[in-house]
Each structure stands twice: as C-alpha cells, then as structure tokens.
PDB file of N, CA and C in Angstrom:
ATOM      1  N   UNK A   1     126.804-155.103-133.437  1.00  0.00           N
ATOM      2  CA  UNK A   1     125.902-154.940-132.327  1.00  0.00           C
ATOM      3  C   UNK A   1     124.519-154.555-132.857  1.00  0.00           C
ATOM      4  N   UNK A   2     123.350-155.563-132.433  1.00  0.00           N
ATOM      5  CA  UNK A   2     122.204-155.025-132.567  1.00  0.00           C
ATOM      6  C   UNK A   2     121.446-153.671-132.430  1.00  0.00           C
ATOM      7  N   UNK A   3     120.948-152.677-132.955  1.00  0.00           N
ATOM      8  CA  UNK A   3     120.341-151.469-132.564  1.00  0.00           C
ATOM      9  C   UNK A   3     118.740-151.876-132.133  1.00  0.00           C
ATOM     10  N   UNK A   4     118.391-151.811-131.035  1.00  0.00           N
ATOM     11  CA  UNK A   4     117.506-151.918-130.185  1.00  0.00           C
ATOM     12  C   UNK A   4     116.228-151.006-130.723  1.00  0.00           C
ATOM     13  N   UNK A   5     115.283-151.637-131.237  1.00  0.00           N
ATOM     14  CA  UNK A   5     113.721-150.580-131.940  1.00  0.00           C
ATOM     15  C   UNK A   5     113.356-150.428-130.682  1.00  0.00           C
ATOM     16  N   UNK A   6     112.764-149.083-131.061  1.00  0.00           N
ATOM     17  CA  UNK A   6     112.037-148.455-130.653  1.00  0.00           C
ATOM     18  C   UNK A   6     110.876-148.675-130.472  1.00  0.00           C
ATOM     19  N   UNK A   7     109.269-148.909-129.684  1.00  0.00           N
ATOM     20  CA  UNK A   7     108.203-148.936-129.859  1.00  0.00           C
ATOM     21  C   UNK A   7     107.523-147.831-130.327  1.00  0.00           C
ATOM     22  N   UNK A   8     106.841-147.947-131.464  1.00  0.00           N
ATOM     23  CA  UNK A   8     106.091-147.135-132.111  1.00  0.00           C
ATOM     24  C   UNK A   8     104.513-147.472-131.188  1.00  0.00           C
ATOM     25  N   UNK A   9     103.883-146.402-131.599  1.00  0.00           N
ATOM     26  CA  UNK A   9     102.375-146.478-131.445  1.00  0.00           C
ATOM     27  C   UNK A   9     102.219-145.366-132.263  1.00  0.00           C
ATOM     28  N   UNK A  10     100.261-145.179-132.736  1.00  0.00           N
ATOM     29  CA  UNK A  10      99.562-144.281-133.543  1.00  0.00           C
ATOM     30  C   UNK A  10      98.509-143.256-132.465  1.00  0.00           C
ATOM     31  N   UNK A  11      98.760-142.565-132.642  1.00  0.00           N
ATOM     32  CA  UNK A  11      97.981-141.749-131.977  1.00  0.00           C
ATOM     33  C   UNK A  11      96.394-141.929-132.717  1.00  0.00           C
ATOM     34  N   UNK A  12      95.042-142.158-132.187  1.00  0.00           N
ATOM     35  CA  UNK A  12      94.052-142.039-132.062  1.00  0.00           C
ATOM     36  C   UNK A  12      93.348-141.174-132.565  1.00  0.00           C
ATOM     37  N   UNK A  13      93.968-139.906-132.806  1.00  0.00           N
ATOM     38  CA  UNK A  13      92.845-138.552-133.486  1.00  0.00           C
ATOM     39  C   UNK A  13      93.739-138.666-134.996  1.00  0.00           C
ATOM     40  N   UNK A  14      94.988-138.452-134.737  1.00  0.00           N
ATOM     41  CA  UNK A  14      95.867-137.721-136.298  1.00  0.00           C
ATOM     42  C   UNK A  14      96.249-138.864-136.779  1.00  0.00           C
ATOM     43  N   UNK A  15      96.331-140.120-136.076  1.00  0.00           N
ATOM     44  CA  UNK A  15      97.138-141.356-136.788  1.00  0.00           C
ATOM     45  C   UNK A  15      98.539-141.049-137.378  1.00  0.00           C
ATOM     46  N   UNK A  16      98.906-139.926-137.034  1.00  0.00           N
ATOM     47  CA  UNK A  16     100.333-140.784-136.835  1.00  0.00           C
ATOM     48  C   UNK A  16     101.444-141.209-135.858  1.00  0.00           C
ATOM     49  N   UNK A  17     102.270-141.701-136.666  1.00  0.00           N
ATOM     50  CA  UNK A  17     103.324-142.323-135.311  1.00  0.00           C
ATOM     51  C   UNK A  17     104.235-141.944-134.429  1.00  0.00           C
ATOM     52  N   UNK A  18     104.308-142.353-133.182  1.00  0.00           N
ATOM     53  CA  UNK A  18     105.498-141.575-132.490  1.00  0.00           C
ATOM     54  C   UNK A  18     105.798-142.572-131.547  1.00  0.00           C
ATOM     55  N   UNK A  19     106.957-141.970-130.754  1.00  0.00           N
ATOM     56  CA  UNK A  19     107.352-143.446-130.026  1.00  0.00           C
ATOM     57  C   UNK A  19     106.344-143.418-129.065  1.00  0.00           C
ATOM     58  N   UNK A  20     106.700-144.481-128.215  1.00  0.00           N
ATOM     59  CA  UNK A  20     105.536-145.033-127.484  1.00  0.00           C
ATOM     60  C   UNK A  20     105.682-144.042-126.270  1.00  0.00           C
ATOM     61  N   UNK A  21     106.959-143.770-125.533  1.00  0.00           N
ATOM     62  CA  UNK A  21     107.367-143.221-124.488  1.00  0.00           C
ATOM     63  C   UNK A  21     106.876-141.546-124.651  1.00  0.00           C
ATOM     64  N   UNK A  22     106.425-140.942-126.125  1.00  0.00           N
ATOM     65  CA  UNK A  22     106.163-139.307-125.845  1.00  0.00           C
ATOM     66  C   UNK A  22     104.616-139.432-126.176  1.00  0.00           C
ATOM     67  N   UNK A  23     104.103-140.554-126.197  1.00  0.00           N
ATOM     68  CA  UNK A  23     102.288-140.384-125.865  1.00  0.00           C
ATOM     69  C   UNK A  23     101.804-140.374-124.847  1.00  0.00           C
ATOM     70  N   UNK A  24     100.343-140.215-124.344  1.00  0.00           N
ATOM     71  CA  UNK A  24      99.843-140.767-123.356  1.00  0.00           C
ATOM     72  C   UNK A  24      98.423-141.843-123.378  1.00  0.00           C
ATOM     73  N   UNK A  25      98.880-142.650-122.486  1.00  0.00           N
ATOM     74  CA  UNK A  25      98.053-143.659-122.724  1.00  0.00           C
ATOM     75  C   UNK A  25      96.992-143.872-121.781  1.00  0.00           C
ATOM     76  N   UNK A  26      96.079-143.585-122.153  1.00  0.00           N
ATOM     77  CA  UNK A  26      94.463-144.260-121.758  1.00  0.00           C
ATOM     78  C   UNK A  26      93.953-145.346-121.942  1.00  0.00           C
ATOM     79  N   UNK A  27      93.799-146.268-120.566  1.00  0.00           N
ATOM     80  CA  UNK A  27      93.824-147.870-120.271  1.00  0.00           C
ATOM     81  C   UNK A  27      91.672-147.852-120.491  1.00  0.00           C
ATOM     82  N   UNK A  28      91.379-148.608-121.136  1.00  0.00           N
ATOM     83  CA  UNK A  28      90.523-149.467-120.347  1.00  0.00           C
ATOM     84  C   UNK A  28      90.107-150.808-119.188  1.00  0.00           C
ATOM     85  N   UNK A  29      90.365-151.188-118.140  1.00  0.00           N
ATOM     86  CA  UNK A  29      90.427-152.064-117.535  1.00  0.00           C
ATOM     87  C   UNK A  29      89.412-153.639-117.325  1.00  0.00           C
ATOM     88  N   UNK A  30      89.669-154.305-117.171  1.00  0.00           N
ATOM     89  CA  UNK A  30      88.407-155.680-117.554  1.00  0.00           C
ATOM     90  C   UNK A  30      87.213-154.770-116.539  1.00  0.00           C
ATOM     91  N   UNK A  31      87.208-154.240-115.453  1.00  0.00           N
ATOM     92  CA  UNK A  31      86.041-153.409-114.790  1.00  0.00           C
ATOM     93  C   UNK A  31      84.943-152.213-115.974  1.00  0.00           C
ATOM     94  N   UNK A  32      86.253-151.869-116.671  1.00  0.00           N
ATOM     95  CA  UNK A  32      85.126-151.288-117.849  1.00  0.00           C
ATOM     96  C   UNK A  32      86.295-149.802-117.151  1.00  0.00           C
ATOM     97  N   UNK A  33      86.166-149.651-115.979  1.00  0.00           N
ATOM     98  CA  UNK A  33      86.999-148.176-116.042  1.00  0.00           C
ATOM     99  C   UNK A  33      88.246-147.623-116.630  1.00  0.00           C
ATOM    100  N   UNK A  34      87.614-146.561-116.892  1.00  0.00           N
ATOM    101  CA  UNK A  34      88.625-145.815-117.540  1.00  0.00           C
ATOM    102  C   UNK A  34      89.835-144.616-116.990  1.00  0.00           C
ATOM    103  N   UNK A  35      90.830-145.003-116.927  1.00  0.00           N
ATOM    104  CA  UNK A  35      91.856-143.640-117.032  1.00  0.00           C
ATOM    105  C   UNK A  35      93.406-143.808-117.494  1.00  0.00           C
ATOM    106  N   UNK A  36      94.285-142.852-116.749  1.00  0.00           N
ATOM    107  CA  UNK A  36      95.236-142.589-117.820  1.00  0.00           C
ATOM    108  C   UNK A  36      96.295-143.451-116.911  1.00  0.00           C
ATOM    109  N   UNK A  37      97.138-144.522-117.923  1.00  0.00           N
ATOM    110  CA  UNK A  37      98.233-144.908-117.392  1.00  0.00           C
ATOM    111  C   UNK A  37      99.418-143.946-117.808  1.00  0.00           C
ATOM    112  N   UNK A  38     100.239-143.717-116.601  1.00  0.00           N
ATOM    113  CA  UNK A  38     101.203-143.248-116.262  1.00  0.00           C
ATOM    114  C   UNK A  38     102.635-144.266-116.655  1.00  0.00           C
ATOM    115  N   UNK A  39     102.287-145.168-116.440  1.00  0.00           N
ATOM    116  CA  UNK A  39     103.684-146.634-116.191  1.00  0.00           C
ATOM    117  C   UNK A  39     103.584-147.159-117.431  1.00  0.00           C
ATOM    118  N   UNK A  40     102.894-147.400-118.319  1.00  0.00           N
ATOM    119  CA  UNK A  40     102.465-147.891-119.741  1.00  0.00           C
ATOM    120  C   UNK A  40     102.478-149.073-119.530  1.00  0.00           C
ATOM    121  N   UNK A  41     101.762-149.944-118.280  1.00  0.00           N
ATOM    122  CA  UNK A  41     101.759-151.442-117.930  1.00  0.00           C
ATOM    123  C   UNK A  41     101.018-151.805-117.467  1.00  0.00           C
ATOM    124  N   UNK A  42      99.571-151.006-117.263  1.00  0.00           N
ATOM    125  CA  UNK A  42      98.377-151.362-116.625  1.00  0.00           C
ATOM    126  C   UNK A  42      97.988-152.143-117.714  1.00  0.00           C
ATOM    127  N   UNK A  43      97.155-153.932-117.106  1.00  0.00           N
ATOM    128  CA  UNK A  43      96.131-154.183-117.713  1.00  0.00           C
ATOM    129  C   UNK A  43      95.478-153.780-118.471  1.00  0.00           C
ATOM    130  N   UNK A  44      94.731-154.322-119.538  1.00  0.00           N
ATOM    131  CA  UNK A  44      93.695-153.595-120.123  1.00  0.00           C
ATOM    132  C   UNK A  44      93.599-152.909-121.311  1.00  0.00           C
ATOM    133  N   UNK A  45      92.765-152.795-122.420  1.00  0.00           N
ATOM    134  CA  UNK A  45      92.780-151.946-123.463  1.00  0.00           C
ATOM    135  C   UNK A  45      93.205-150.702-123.736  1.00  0.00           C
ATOM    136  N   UNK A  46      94.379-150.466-124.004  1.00  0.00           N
ATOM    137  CA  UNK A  46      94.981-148.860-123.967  1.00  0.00           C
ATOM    138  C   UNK A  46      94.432-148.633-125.782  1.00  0.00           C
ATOM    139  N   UNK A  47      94.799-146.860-125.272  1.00  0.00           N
ATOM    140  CA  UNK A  47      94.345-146.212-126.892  1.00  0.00           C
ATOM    141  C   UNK A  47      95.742-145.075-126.272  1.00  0.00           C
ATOM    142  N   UNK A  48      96.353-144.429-127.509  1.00  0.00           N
ATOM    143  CA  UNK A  48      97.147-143.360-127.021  1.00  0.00           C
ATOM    144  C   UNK A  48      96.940-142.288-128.251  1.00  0.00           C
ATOM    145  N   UNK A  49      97.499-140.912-127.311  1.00  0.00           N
ATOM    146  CA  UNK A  49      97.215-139.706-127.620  1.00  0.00           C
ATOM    147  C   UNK A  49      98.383-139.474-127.947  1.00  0.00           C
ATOM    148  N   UNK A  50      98.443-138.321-128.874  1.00  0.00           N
ATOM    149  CA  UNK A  50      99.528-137.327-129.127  1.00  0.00           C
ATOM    150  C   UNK A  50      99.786-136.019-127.843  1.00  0.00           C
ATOM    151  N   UNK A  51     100.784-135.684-127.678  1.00  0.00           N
ATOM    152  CA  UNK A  51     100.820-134.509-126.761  1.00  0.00           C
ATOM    153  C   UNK A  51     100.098-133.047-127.516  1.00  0.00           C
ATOM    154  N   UNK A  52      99.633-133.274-128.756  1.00  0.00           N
ATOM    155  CA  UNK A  52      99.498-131.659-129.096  1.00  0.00           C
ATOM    156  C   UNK A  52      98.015-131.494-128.973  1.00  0.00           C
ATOM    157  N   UNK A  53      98.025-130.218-128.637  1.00  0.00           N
ATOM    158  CA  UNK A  53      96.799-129.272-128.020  1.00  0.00           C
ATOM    159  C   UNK A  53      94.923-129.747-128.856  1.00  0.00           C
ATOM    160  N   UNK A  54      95.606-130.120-130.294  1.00  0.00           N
ATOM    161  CA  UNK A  54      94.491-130.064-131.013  1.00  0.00           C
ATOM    162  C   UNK A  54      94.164-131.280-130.666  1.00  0.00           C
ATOM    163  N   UNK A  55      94.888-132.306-130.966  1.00  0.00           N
ATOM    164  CA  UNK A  55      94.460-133.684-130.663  1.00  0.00           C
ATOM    165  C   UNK A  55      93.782-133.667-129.413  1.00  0.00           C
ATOM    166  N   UNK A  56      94.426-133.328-128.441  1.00  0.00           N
ATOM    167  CA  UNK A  56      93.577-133.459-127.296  1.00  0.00           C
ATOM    168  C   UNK A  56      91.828-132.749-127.003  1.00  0.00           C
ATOM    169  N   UNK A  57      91.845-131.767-127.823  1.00  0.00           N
ATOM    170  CA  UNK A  57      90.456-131.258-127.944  1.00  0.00           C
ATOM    171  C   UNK A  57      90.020-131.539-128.573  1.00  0.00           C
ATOM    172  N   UNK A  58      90.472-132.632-130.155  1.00  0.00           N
ATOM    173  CA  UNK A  58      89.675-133.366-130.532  1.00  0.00           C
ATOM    174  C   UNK A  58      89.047-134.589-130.041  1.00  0.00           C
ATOM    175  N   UNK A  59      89.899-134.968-129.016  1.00  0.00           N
ATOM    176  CA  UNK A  59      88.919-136.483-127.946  1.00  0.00           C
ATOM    177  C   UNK A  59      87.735-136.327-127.944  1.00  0.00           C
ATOM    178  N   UNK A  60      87.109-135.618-127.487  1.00  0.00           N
ATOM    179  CA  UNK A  60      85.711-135.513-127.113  1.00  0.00           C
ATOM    180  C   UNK A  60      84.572-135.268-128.710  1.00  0.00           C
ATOM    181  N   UNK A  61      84.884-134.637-129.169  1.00  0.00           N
ATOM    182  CA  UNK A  61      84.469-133.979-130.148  1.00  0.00           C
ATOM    183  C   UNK A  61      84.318-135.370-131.250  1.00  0.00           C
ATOM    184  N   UNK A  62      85.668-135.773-131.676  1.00  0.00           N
ATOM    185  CA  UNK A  62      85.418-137.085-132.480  1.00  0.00           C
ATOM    186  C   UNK A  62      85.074-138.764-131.752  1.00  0.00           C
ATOM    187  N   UNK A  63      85.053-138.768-130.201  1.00  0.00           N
ATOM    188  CA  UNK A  63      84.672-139.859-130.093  1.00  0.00           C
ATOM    189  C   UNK A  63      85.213-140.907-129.858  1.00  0.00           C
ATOM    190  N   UNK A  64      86.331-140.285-129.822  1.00  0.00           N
ATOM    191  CA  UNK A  64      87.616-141.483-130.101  1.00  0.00           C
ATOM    192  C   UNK A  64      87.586-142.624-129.252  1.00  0.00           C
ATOM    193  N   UNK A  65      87.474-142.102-128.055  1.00  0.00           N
ATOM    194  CA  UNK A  65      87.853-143.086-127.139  1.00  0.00           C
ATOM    195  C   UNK A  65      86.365-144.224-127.462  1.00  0.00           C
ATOM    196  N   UNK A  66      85.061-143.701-127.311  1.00  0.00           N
ATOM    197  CA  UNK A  66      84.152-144.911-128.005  1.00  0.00           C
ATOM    198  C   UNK A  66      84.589-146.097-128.979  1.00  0.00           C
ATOM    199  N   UNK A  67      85.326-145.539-129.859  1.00  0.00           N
ATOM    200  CA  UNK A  67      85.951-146.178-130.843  1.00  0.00           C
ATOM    201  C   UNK A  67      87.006-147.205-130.613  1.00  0.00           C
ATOM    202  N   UNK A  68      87.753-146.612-129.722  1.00  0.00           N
ATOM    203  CA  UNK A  68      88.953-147.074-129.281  1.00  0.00           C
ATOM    204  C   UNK A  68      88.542-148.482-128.190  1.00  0.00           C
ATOM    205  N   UNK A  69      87.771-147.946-127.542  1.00  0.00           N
ATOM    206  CA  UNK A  69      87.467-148.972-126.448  1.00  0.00           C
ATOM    207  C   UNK A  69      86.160-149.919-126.804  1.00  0.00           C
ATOM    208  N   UNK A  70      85.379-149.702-127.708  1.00  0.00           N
ATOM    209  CA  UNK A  70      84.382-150.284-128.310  1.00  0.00           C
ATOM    210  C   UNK A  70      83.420-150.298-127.322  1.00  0.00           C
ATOM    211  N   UNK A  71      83.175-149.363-126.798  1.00  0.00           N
ATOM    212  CA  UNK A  71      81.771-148.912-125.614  1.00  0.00           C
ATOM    213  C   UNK A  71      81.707-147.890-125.629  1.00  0.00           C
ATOM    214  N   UNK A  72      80.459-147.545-124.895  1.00  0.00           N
ATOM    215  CA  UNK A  72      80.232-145.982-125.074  1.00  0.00           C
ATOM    216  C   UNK A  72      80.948-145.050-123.301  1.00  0.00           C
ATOM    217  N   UNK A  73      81.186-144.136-123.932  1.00  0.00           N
ATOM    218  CA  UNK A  73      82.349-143.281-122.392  1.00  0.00           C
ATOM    219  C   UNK A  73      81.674-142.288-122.515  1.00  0.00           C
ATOM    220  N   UNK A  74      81.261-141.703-120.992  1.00  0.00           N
ATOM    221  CA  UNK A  74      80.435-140.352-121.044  1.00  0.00           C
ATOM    222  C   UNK A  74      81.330-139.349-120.938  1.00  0.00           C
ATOM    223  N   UNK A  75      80.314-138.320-121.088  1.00  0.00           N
ATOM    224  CA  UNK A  75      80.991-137.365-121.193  1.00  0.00           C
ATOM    225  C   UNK A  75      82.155-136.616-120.480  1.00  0.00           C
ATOM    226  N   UNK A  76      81.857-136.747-118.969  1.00  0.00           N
ATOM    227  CA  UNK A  76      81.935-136.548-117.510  1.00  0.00           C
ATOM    228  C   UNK A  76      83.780-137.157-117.482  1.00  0.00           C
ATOM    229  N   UNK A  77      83.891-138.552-118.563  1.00  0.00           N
ATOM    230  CA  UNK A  77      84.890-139.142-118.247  1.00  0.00           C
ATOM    231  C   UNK A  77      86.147-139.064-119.423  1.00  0.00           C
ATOM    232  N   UNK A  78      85.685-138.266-120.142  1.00  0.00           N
ATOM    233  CA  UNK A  78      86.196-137.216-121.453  1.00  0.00           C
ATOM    234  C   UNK A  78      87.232-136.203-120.758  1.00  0.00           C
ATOM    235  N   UNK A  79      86.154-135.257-119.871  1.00  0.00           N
ATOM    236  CA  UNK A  79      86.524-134.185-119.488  1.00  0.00           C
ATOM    237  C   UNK A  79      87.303-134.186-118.481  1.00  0.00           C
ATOM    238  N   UNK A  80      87.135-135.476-117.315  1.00  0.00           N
ATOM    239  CA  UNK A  80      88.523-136.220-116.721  1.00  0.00           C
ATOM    240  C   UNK A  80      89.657-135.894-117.026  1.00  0.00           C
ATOM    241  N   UNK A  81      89.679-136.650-118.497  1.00  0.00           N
ATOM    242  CA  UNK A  81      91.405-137.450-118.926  1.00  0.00           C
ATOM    243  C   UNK A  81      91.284-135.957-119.489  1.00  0.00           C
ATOM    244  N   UNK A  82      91.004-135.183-120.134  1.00  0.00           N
ATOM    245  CA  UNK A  82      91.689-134.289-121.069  1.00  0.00           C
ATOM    246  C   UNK A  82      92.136-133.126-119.964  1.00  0.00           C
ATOM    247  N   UNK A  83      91.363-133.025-118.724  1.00  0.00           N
ATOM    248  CA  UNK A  83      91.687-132.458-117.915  1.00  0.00           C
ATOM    249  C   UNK A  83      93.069-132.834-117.431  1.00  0.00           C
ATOM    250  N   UNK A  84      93.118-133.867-116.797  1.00  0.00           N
ATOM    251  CA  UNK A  84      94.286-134.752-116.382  1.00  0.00           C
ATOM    252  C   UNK A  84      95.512-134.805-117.291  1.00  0.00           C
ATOM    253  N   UNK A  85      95.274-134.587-118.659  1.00  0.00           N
ATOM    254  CA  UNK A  85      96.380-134.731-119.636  1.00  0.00           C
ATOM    255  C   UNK A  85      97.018-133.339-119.829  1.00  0.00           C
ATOM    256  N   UNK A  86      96.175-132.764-119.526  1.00  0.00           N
ATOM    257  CA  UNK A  86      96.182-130.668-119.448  1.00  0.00           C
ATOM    258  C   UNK A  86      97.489-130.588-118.493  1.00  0.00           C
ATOM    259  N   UNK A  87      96.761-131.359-117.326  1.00  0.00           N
ATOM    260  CA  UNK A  87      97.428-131.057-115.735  1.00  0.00           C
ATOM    261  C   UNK A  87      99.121-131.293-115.915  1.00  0.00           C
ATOM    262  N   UNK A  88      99.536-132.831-116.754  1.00  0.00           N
ATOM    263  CA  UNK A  88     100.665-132.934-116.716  1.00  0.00           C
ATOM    264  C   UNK A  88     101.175-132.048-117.533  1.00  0.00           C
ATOM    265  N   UNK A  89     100.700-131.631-118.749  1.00  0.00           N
ATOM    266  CA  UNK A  89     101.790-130.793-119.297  1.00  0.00           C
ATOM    267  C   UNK A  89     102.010-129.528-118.385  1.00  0.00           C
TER     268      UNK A  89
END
C-alpha cells in the first residue's frame, strides 16, 4: 500500500519546512488584495508563515511579504494579518 506525502511548504521568515496544514497562509489575489486564507484554496499568490511568535514579528520588520508577493504592502496591511494571526492562536 502506497503511503500518501504529505505537503510540505517553507515558511517565509526562518525557511524552514513544515507541513502545509500547521502554517498559515497569506493569499495575494489577481485584485492585488491581500489576506489570510483560512481553506488553503483561495486563488492567488500565497506566501506561508510559521506559527511561532518570532516569525510572526519578524513580517513586518523583514519585509517579507514585499518579497513574497513582488509589490510593495503597507504598513496598515502588515499589522492586519499579524493581528489576525495573533487572534487565531
């Protein structure tokens, strides 16, 4: 019997890997907006995070998401998602 992989993804600040299901993922959409998919099936350019504290306060600080999405994201929409990512844990 086949053993069924797992999806990996890299987290964005620390680069490394974890499954896909214990990140969170931040979509870009063809509109250009940005926020956090919940379902991991929205349209659009995703980047994903690690759940730990540092990573997440490094978003803003290193830029990531600029990087990630290849445009520039203000500030306003930083403090959104990290808010929002706060909220679920």
């Amino acid at each position: 019997m086949k053993v069924k992989k797992t999806p990996l993804r890299k987290c964005i600040i620390c680069g490394n890997q974890f499954d896909k299901k214990s990140l969170k993922r931040i979509v870009r959409n063809n509109e250009g907006i940005i926020s956090i998919d919940k379902t991991f099936k929205a349209n659009g350019r995703g980047a994903y995070v690690c759940d730990n504290n540092d990573c997440i306060d490094k978003l803003l600080k290193t830029k990531a998401l600029d990087r990630a999405f290849k445009c520039k994201v203000e500030k306003e929409i930083y403090d959104e998602i990290i808010s929002e990512i706060k909220e679920v844990e």
